[in-house]
Structures are given as C-alpha cells and as structure tokens.
Protein backbone atom coordinates (compact mmCIF):
# COMPACT_ATOMS: atom_id res chain seq x y z
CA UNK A 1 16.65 -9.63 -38.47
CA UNK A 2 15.98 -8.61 -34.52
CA UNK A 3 12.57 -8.15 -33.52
CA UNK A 4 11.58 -4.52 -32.41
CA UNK A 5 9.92 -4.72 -29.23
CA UNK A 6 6.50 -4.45 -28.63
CA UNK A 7 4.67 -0.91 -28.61
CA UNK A 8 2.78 -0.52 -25.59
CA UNK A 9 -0.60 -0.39 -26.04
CA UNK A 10 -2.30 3.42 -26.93
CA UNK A 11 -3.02 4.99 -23.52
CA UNK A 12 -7.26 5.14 -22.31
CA UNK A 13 -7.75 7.78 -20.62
CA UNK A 14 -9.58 6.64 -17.10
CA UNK A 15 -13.06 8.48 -16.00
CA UNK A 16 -14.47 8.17 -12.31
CA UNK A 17 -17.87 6.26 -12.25
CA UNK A 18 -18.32 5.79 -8.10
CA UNK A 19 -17.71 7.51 -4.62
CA UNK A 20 -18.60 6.20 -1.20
CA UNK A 21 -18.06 7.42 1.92
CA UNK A 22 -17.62 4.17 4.21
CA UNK A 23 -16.08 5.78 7.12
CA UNK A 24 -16.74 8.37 9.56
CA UNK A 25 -13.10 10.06 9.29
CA UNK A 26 -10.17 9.97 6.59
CA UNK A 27 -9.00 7.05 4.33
CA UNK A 28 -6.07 6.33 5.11
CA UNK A 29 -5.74 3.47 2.83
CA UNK A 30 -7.23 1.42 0.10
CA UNK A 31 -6.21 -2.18 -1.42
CA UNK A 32 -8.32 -4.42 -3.94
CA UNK A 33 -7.58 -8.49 -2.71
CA UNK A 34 -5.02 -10.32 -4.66
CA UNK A 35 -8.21 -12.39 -6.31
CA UNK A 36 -9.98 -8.93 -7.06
CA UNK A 37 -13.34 -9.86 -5.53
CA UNK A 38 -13.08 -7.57 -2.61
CA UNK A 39 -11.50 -3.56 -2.12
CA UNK A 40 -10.36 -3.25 1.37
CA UNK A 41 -10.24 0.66 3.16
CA UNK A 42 -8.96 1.26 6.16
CA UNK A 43 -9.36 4.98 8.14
CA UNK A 44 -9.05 6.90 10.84
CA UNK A 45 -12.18 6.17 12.30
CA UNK A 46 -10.64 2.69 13.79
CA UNK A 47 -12.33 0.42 11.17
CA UNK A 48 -12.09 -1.50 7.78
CA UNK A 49 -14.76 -1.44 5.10
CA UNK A 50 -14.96 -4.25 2.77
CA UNK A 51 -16.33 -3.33 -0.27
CA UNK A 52 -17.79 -4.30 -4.04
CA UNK A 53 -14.84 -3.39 -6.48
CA UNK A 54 -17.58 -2.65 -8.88
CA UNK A 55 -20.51 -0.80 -6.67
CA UNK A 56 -18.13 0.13 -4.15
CA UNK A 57 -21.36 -1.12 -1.89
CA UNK A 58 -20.07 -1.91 1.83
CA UNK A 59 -19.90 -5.94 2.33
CA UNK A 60 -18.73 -5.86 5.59
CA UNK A 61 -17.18 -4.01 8.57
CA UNK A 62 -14.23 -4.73 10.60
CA UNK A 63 -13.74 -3.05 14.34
CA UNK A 64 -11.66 -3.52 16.84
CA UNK A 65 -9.01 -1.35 16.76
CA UNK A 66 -8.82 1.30 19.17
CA UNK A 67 -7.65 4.07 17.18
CA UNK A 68 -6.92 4.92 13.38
CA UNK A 69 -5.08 2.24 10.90
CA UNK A 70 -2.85 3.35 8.89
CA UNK A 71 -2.01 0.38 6.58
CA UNK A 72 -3.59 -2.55 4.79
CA UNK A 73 -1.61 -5.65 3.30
CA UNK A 74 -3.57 -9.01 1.99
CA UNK A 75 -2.53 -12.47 2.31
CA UNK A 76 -1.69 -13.33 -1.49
CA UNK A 77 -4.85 -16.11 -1.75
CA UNK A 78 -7.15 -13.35 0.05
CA UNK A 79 -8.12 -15.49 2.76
CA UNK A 80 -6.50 -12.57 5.43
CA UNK A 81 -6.32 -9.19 5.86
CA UNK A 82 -3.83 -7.47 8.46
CA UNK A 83 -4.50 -4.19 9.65
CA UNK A 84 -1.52 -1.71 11.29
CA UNK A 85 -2.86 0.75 13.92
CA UNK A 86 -1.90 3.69 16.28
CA UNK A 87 -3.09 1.28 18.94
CA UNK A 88 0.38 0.00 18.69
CA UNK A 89 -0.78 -3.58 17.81
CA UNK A 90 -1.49 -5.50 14.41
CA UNK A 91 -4.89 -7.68 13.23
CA UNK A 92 -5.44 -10.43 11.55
CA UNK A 93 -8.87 -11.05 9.84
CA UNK A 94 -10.43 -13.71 8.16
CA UNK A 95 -11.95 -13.01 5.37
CA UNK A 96 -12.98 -16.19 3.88
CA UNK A 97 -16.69 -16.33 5.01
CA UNK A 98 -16.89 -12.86 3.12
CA UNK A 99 -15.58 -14.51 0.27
CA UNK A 100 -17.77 -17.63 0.52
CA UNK A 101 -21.16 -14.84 0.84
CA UNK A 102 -24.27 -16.39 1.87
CA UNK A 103 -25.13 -17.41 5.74
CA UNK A 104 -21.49 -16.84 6.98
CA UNK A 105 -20.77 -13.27 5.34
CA UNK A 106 -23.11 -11.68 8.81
CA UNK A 107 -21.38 -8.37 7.71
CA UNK A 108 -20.46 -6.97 11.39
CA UNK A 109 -19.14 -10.69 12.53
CA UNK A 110 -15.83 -10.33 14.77
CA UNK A 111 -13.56 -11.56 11.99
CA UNK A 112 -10.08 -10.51 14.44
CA UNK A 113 -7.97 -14.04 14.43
CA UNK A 114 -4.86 -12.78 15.71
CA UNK A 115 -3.74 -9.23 17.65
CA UNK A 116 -0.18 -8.94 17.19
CA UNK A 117 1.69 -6.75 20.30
CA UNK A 118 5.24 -5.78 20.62
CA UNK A 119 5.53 -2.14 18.82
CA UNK A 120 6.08 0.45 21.64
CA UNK A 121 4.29 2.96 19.32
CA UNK A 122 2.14 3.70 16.36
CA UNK A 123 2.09 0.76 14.06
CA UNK A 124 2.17 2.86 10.55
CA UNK A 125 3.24 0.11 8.04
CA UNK A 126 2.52 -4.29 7.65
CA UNK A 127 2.72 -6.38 4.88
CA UNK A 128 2.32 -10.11 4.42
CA UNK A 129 4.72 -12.35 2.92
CA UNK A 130 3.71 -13.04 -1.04
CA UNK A 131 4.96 -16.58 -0.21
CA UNK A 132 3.47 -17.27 3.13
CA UNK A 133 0.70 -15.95 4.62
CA UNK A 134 1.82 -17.12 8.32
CA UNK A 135 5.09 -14.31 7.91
CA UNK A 136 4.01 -10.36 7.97
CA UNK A 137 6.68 -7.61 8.41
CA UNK A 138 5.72 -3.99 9.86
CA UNK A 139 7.05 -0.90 10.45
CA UNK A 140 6.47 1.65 13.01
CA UNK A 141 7.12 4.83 15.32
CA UNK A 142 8.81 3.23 17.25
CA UNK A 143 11.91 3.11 14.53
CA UNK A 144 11.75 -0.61 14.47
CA UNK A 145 10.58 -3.17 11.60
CA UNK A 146 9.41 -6.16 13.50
CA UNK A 147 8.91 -9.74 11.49
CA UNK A 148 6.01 -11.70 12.95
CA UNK A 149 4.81 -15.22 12.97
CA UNK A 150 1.13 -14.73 12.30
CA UNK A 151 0.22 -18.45 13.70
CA UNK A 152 1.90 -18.12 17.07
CA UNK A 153 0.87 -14.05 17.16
CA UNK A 154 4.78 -13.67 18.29
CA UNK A 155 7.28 -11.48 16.83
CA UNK A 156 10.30 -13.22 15.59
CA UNK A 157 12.52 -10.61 15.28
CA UNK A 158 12.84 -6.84 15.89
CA UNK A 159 15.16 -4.57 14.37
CA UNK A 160 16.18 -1.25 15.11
CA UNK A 161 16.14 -0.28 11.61
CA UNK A 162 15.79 3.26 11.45
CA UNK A 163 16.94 6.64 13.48
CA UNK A 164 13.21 7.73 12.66
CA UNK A 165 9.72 6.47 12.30
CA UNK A 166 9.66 3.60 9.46
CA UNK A 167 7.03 4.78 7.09
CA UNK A 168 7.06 1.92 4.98
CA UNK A 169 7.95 -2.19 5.09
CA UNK A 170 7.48 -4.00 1.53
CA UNK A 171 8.41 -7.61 0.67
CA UNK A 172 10.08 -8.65 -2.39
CA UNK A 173 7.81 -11.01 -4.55
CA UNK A 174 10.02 -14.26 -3.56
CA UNK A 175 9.93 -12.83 0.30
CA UNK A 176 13.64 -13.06 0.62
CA UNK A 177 14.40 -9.09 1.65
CA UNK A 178 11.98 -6.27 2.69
CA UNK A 179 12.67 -2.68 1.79
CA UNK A 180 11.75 0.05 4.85
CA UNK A 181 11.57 3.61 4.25
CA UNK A 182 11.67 6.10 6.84
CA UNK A 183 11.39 9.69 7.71
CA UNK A 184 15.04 9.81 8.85
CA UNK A 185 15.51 10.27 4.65
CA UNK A 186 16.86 6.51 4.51
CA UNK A 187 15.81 3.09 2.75
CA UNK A 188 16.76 -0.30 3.68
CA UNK A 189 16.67 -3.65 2.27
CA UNK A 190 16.72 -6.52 5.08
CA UNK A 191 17.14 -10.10 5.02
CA UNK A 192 13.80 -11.44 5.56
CA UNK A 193 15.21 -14.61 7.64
CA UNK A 194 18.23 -12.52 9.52
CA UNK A 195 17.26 -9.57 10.01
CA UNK A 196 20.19 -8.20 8.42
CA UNK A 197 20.85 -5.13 7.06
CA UNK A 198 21.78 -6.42 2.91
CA UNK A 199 22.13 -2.56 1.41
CA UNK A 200 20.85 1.21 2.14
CA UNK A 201 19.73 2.50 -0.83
CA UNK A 202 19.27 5.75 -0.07
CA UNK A 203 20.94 7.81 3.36
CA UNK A 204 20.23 11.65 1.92
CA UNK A 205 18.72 12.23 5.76
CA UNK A 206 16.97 14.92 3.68
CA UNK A 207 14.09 14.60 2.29
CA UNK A 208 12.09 12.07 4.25
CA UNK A 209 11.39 8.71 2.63
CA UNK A 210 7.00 8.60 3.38
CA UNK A 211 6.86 5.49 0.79
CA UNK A 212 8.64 2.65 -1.11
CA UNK A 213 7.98 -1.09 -2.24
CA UNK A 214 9.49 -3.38 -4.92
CA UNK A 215 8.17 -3.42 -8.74
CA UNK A 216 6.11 -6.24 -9.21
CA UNK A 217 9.16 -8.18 -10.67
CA UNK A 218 11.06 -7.79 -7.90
CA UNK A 219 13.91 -5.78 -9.92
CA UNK A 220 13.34 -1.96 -9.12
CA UNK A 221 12.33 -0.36 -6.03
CA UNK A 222 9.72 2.97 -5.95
CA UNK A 223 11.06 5.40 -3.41
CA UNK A 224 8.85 8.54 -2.47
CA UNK A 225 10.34 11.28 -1.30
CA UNK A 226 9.14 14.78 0.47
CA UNK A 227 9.92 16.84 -2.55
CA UNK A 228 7.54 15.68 -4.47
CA UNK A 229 9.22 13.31 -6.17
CA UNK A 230 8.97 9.31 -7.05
CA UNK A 231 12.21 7.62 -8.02
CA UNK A 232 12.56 4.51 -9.86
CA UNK A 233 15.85 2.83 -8.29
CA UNK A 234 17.27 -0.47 -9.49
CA UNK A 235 18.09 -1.82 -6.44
CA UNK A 236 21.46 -4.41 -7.38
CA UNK A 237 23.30 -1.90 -8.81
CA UNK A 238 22.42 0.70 -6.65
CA UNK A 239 21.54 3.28 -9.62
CA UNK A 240 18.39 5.38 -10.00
CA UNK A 241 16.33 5.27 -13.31
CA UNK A 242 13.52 7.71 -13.60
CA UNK A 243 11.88 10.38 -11.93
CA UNK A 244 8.34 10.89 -11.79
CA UNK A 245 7.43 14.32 -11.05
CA UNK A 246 4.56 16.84 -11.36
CA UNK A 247 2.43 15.97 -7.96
CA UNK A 248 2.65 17.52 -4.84
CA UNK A 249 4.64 16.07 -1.54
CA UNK A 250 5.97 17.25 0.86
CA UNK A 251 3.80 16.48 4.28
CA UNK A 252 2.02 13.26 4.12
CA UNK A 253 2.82 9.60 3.85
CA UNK A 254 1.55 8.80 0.20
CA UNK A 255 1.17 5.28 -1.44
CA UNK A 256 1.79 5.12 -4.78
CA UNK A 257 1.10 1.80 -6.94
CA UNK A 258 2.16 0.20 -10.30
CA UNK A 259 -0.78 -0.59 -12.87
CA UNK A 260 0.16 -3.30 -15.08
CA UNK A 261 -2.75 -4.78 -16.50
CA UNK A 262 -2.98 -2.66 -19.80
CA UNK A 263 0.54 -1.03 -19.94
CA UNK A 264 3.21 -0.26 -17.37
CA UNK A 265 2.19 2.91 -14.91
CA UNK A 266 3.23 4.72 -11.88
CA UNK A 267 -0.12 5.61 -10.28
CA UNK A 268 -0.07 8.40 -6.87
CA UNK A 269 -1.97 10.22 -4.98
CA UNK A 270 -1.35 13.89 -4.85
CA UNK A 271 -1.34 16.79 -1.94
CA UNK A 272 -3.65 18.92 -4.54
CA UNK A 273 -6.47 16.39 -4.12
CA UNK A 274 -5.81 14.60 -7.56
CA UNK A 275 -4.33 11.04 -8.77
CA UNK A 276 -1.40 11.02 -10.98
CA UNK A 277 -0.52 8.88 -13.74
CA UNK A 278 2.45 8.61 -15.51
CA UNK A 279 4.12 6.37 -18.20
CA UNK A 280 6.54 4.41 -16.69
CA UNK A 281 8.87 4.16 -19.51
CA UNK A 282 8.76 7.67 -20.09
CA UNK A 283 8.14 9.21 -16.96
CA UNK A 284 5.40 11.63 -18.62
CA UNK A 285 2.17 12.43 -16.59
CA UNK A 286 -0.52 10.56 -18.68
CA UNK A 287 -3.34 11.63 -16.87
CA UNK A 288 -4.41 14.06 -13.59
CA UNK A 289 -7.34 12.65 -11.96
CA UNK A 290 -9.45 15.36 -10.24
CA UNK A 291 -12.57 15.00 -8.07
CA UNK A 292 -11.27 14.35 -4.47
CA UNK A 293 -11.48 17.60 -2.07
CA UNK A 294 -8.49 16.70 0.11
CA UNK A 295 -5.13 14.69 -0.28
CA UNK A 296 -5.24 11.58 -2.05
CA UNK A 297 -3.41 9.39 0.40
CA UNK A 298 -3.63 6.50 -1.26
CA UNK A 299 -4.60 4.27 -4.65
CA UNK A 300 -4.98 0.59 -5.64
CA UNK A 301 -4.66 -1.03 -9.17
CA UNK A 302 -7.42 -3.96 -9.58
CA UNK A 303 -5.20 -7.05 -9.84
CA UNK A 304 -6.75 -7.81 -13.57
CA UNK A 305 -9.43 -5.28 -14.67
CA UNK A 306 -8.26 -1.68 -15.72
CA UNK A 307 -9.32 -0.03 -12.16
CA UNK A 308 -8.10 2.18 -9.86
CA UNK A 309 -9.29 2.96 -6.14
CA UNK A 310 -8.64 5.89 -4.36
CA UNK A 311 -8.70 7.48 -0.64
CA UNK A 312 -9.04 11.14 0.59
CA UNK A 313 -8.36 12.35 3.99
CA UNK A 314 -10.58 14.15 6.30
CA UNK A 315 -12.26 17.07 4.34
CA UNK A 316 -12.90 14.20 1.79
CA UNK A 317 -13.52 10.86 3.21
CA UNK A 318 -14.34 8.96 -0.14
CA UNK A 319 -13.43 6.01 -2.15
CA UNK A 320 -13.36 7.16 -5.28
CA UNK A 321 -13.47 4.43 -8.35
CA UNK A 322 -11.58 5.30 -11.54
CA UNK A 323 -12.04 2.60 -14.77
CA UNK A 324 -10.83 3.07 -18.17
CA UNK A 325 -13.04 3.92 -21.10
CA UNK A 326 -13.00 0.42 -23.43
C-alpha cells in the first residue's frame, strides 16, 4: 500500500508583538544570522543595527558607509556581515565579538574588516557564498555582477550581466551558479567559477525583475516581477510553477523570503504597507499582515523559531516583529 504524504501542519495565524525604530531614515533591509542570535537592518541612513531577535533591543551599530545600503547577506556561521551601498563599495564586518557579548561587544566598535571597490555605481545587491565565507557575489547599477575574494578585498571577476541595473545576485545552496535579476525584465543563472552565462530564465524585457533567489533546496528559483506578481520557476527545465499574487508591485525593489520552519511559505512585503503570506503549495494568501505605514521592503524568516522581521521605508522606519501564536 503507498504511503499518502504528509499533511502539512494546520496554519497559526502570526500576531505582531514588537516595533523599533533603529534608524534615522527607511529600512531598506532586514536579515536574522544563519545561527538566529542576531537580526541585522540595514537603511538609508548609512548604517546597520544589530539587534535582539526577541526584544528587537539595538546590540550594536555599524557606520561607515557614506550613503544608504541597500542589501544585507551573512556569512553562513554568522561570524560576517557584508553590507552593499550607494557609495559604490561593499563591507565586511565582524561580528564575532557581538556574538561572544561581554567586554568585546563595545556596541559602536569599528567592526569594517574589508571595503570592497570596483562597482562604478550604486552597489544594490551582495551575497556570500553558503559554502565559503571568503567568496561574495553583488550586483549593481552599474549592470555588472562582480564575484569578490573577501580575503584579498579584490574582485575576481566582473561581468556585464545585464542591459540594466542588477537588482538582485543569489547563490545556490552548493555555491555553484548565482541567479541575477534585473530591471532590464531578465534573470540569469551564472557559473559561480566562470563567470558564464549557464541559462536566462526569463528575457520578457517587460516587467522589471526587482527580486529573485533560489528555494532553500536549491531546485526552484522565486522571481518578482513589477506586476505584482511572484513566480515559482523550476529552474532545469525551464518551466514556471505557481504564481503568488494578491500584493502590490510595481515600483520598488521587494525581498520576499521562504519560511520553512513550520510549513512551506512564500512570505513578501507589500506596496500597501502589509506582509503577505501565502501557502506555497497552494499559492493561497494565508495571512495579510497590517501595521506598517509605508512599503514593506523587506522580511526575514528566523532560521528555527516561527518569526518573521519586517522593514518599512521612510514614512515608517520600523522593524516590525511578527511570531506565531503556539
């Protein structure tokens, strides 16, 4: 006799129980560590709060940028943060002494270890390797994804990659290929090591692509477009499997996330100030999260407790914690 497969579990609704306002100007991002001790926000104001992922309390404060950051990746152990700016450069901060607390967590401490230099604009996209944390790809204005060696500080390769600003570079969880997106309505998947274009998986020029990383299995790829739509795409074959619709966008860059520690979701942000979540199976809005007065730029899923983070822009500023009800 087969085996049905496993129901998932019975969906709990989330409730928001904290806000902060850590910087001075939007959120433009938000990212709990890998190890889920920390929740990382980055704004327009130049700087990078680290916070509690339970108080949302502000453990320490990263400047030296000279103008907003747009992105936030982390270093798969937690021990680095790197930071993409309009400055044009990249940072790399050490975060173990925040992790290690006492004496060495002096909260303002210059934590910068590396400035990386080579985009000739805006710097709107990085992520580290999940393999190694001495490899970090970003995207940027300047239409190029650029692969970096993070002990040297050099870049290894540049690509022209796009006709249009790259909105998005995401590696795959082995770190063989990285997908960009781009407002020239394309996504790419590169060879990590060549620099090679493998496979565009999607050359509509129309709409613009604002987001899109691998699945945390490394089989599907989430695209955003500016039609307010997510797409599920399985990359190999080419093929798109579900549509997640019912949010609004259609002007800003928006990163979405998947939540997989109780169920399989599709978690946005929203241009009507809320947080969308939908079943990922069955592409059905689960739950609208309201309480943000301005886009919701971006959201985090805590690595292993049922959390989500989220980020408004300017008229908003907050963090906003979500959990679910147990």
């Amino acid at each position: 006799m087969s085996q049905q497969p496993a129901a998932p579990p019975p969906y709990r609704p989330y409730r928001q129980v904290r806000a902060a306002t850590p910087h001075t100007r939007a959120v433009s991002c938000v990212r709990f560590s890998p190890c889920g001790r920390l929740l990382a926000t980055a704004s327009l104001d130049g700087t990078v709060a680290l916070l509690s992922p339970s108080s949302l309390a502000v453990i320490a404060v990263l400047r030296g940028h000279t103008d907003g950051i747009s992105d936030l990746s982390w270093s798969t152990e937690s021990f680095y943060l790197c930071t993409a700016s309009d400055d044009r450069t990249l940072r790399i901060w050490d975060i173990r002494p925040v992790l290690a607390g006492g004496a060495q967590a002096d909260p303002g401490a210059d934590r910068c270890v590396r400035v990386l230099k080579g985009h000739t604009n805006f710097v709107f996209s990085a992520n580290f390797n999940p393999q190694t944390s001495s490899q970090i790809a970003s995207g940027g204005f300047d239409c190029t994804v650029r692969i970096w060696d993070v002990k040297s500080g050099r870049c290894t390769r540049a690509i022209d990659a796009h006709s249009e600003p790259v909105t998005s570079v995401h590696f795959i969880r082995d770190g063989s290929i990285i997908v960009s997106g781009s407002h020239d309505g394309s996504c790419k998947i590169w060879d990590a090591k060549t620099g090679a274009c493998l496979k565009t998986v999607i050359d509509d020029k129309k709409p613009a692509v604002p987001f899109s990383m691998f699945s945390p299995n490394g089989k599907f790829i989430l695209v955003a477009t500016l039609d307010d739509s997510l797409k599920l795409c399985n990359f190999a074959t080419g093929k798109f499997l579900k549509v997640y619709s019912g949010h609004v966008n259609r002007a800003y860059c928006i990163q979405s996330a998947f939540s997989i520690t109780n169920g399989k979701y599709i978690v946005s942000g929203s241009e009507d100030n809320c947080v969308y979540i939908w079943d990922l199976q069955g592409r059905n809005i689960l739950q609208k999260l309201e309480g943000h007065t301005d886009t919701v730029i971006s959201v985090s899923c805590h690595p292993t407790e049922n959390k989500i983070a989220s980020g408004g822009l300017d008229n908003d500023r907050t963090v906003r914690l979500w959990v679910q009800d147990s």
